[in-house]
Structure formats: C-alpha cells, structure tokens
N, C-alpha and C. Protein backbone atom coordinates (compact mmCIF):
# COMPACT_ATOMS: atom_id res chain seq x y z
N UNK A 1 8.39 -7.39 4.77
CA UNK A 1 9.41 -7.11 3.78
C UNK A 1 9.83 -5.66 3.83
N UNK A 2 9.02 -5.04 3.77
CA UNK A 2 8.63 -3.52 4.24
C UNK A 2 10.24 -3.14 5.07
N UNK A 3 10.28 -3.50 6.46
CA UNK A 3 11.03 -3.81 7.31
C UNK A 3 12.35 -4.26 7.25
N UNK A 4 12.09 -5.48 7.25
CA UNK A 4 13.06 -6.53 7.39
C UNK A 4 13.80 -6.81 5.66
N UNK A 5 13.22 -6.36 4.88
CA UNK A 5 14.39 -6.83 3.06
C UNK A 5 14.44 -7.86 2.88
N UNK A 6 13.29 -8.72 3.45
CA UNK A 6 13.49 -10.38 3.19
C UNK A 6 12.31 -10.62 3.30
N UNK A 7 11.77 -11.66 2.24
CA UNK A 7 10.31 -12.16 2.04
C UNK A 7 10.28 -13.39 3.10
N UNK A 8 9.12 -12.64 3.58
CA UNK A 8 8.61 -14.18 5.08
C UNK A 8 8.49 -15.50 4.68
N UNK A 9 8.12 -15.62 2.72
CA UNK A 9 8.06 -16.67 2.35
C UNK A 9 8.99 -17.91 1.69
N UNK A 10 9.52 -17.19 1.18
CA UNK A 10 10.57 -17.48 0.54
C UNK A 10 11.96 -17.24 1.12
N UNK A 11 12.35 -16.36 2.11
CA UNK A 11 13.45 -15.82 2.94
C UNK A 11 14.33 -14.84 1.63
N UNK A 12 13.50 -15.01 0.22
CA UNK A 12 14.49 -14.11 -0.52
C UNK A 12 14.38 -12.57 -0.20
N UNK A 13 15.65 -12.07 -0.66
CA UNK A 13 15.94 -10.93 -0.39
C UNK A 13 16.11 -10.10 -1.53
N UNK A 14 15.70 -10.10 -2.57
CA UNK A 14 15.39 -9.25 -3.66
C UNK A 14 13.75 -8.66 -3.55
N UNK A 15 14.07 -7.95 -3.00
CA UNK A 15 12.66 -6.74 -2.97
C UNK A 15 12.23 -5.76 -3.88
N UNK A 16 11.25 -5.35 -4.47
CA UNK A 16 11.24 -4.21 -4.86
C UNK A 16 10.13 -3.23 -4.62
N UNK A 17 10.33 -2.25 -4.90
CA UNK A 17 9.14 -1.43 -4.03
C UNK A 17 8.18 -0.59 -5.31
N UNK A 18 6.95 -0.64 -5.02
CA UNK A 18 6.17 0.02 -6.31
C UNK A 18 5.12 0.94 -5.20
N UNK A 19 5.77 2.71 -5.16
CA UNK A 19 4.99 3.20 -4.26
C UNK A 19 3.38 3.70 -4.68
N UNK A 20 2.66 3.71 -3.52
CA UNK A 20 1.15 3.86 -3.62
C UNK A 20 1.20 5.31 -4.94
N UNK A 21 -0.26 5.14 -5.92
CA UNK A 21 -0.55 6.64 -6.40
C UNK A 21 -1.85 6.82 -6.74
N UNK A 22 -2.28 7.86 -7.14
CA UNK A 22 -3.52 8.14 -7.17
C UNK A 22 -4.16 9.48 -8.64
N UNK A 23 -3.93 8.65 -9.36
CA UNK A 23 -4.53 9.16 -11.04
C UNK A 23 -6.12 9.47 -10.86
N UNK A 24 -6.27 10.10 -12.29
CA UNK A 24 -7.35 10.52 -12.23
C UNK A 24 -8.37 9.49 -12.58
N UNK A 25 -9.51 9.75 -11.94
CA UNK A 25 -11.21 8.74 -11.64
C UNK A 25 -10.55 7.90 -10.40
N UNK A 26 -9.81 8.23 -9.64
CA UNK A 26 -9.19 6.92 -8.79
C UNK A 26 -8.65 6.25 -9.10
N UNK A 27 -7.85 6.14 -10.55
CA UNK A 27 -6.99 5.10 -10.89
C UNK A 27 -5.30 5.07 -9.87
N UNK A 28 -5.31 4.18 -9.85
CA UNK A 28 -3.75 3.77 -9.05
C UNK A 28 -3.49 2.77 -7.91
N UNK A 29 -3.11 2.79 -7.16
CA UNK A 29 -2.95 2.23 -5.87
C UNK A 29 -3.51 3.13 -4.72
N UNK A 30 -4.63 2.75 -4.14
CA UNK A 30 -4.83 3.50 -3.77
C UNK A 30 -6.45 3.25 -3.09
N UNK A 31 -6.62 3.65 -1.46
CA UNK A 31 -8.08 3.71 -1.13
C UNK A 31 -9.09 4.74 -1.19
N UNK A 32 -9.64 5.73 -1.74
CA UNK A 32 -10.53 6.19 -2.11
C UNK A 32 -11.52 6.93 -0.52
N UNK A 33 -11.14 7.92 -0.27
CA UNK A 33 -11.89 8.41 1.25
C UNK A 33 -12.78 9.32 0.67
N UNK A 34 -13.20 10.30 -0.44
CA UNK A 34 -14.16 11.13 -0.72
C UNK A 34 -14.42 10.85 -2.40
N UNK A 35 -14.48 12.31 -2.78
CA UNK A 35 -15.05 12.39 -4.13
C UNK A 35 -13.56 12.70 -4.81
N UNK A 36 -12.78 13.38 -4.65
CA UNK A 36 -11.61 14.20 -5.00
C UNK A 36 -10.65 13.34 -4.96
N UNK A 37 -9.82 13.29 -5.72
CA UNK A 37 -8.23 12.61 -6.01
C UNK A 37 -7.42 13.00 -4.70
N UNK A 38 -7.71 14.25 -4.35
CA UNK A 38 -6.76 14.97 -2.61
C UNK A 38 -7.45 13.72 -1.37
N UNK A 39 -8.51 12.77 -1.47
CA UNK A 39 -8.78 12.22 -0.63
C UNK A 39 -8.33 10.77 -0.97
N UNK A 40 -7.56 10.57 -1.84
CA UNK A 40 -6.63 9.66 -2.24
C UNK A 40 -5.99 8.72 -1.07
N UNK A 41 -5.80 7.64 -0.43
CA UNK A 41 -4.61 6.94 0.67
C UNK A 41 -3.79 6.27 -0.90
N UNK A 42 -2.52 6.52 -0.55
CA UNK A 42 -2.00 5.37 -1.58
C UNK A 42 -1.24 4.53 -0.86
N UNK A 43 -1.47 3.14 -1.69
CA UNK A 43 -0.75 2.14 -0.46
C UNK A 43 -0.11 1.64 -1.65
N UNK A 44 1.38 1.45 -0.69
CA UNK A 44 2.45 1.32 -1.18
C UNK A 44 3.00 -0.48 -1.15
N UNK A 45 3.01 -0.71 -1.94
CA UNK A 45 3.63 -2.21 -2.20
C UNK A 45 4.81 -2.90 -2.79
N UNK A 46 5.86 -3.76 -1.63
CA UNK A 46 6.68 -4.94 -1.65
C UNK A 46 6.68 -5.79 -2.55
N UNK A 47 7.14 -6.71 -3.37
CA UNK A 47 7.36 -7.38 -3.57
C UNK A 47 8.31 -7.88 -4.05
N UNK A 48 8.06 -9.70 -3.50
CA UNK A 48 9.74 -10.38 -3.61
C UNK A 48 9.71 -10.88 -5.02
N UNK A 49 11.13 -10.65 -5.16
CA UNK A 49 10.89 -11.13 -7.22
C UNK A 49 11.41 -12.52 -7.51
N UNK A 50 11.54 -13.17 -6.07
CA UNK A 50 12.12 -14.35 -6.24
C UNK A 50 10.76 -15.55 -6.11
N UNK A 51 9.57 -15.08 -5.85
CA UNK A 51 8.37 -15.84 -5.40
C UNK A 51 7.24 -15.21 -5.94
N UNK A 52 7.01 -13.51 -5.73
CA UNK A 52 5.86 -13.30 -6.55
C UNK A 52 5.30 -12.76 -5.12
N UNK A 53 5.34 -13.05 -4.03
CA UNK A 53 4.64 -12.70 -2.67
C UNK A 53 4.87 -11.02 -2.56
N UNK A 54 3.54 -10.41 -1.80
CA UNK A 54 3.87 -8.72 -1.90
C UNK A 54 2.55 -8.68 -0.60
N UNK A 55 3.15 -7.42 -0.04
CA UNK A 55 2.84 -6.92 1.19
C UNK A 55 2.25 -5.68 0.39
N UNK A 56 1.41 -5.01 0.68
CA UNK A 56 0.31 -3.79 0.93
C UNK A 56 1.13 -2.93 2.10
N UNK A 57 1.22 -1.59 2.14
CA UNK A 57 1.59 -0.78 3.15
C UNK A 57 0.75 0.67 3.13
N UNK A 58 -0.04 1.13 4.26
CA UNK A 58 -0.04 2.49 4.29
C UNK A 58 0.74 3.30 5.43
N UNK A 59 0.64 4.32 4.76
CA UNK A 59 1.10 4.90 5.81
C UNK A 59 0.38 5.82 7.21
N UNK A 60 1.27 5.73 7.85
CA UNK A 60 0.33 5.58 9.27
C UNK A 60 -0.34 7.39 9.25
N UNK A 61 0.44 8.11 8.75
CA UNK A 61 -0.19 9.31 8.77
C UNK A 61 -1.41 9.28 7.67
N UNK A 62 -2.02 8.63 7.51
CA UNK A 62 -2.99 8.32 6.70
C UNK A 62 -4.63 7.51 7.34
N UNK A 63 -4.13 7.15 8.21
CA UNK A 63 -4.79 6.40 9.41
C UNK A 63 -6.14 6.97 9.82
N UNK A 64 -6.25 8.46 9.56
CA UNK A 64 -7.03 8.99 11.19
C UNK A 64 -8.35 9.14 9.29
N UNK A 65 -7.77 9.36 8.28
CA UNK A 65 -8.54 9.84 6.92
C UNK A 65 -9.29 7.96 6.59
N UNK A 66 -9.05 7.17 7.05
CA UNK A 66 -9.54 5.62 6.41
C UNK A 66 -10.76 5.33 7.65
N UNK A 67 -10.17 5.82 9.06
CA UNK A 67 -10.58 5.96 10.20
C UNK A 67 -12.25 6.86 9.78
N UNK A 68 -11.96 7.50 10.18
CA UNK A 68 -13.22 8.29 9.50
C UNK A 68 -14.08 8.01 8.31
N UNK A 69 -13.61 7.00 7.32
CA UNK A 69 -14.36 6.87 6.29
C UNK A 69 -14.98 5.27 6.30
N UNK A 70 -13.79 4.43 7.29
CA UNK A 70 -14.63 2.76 7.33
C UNK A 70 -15.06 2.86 8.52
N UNK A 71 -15.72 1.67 9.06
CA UNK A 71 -15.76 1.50 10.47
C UNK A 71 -14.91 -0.34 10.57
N UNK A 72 -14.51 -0.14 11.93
CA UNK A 72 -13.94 -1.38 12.25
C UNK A 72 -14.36 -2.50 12.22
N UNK A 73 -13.65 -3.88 12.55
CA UNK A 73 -14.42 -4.89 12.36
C UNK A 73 -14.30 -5.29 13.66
C-alpha cells in the first residue's frame, strides 16, 4: 500500500497513513533498540479504510540499529 495506493486486499484505494512515534516509557509506534527514547525505530503504518487491512513500514535507514539489537531468523 506503502507503494502502490491500493490495498492488496481489497484493491481499495483509500489509504491513510499514521506515521511511526516514540513517547515517553516507549509509548508509540515503535521498536525499542536501548534504554533511551533516541533508540526509538518508529514504524510507520498504512491502512485501507475500505477493509481495515494495514501494512507496518520501517524505514530502511533504521535497519543497521534493529540489526544490531535482534538476531535473524
């Protein structure tokens, strides 16, 4: 949706976007890499308002900080 402005599920095209944030104790959208709110990822989320379906997004400059803190599967 992210992308393309059209839900994969529904093919609707009413999107809206609710970007990632990061409040205090960790409240928000958002993955958590240290102790500090500055180690914040916020992931940013899609959704179609015609179905209810929503996509998760981070951003890629954010990558190398999640990298370092999970390990892969």
């Amino acid at each position: 949706m992210k992308n393309t402005k059209k839900c994969p599920k529904c093919g609707g095209s009413e999107i809206i976007f609710v970007p990632g944030s990061a409040g205090v104790y960790g409240t928000g959208n958002n993955i958590m890499t240290g102790h500090t709110i500055m180690s914040a990822v916020p992931i940013d989320r899609y959704i179609c308002t015609a179905c209810g379906f929503s996509e998760e997004w981070i951003d890629l400059d954010n990558m190398d900080k999640l990298k370092k803190k999970y390990d892969e599967i």
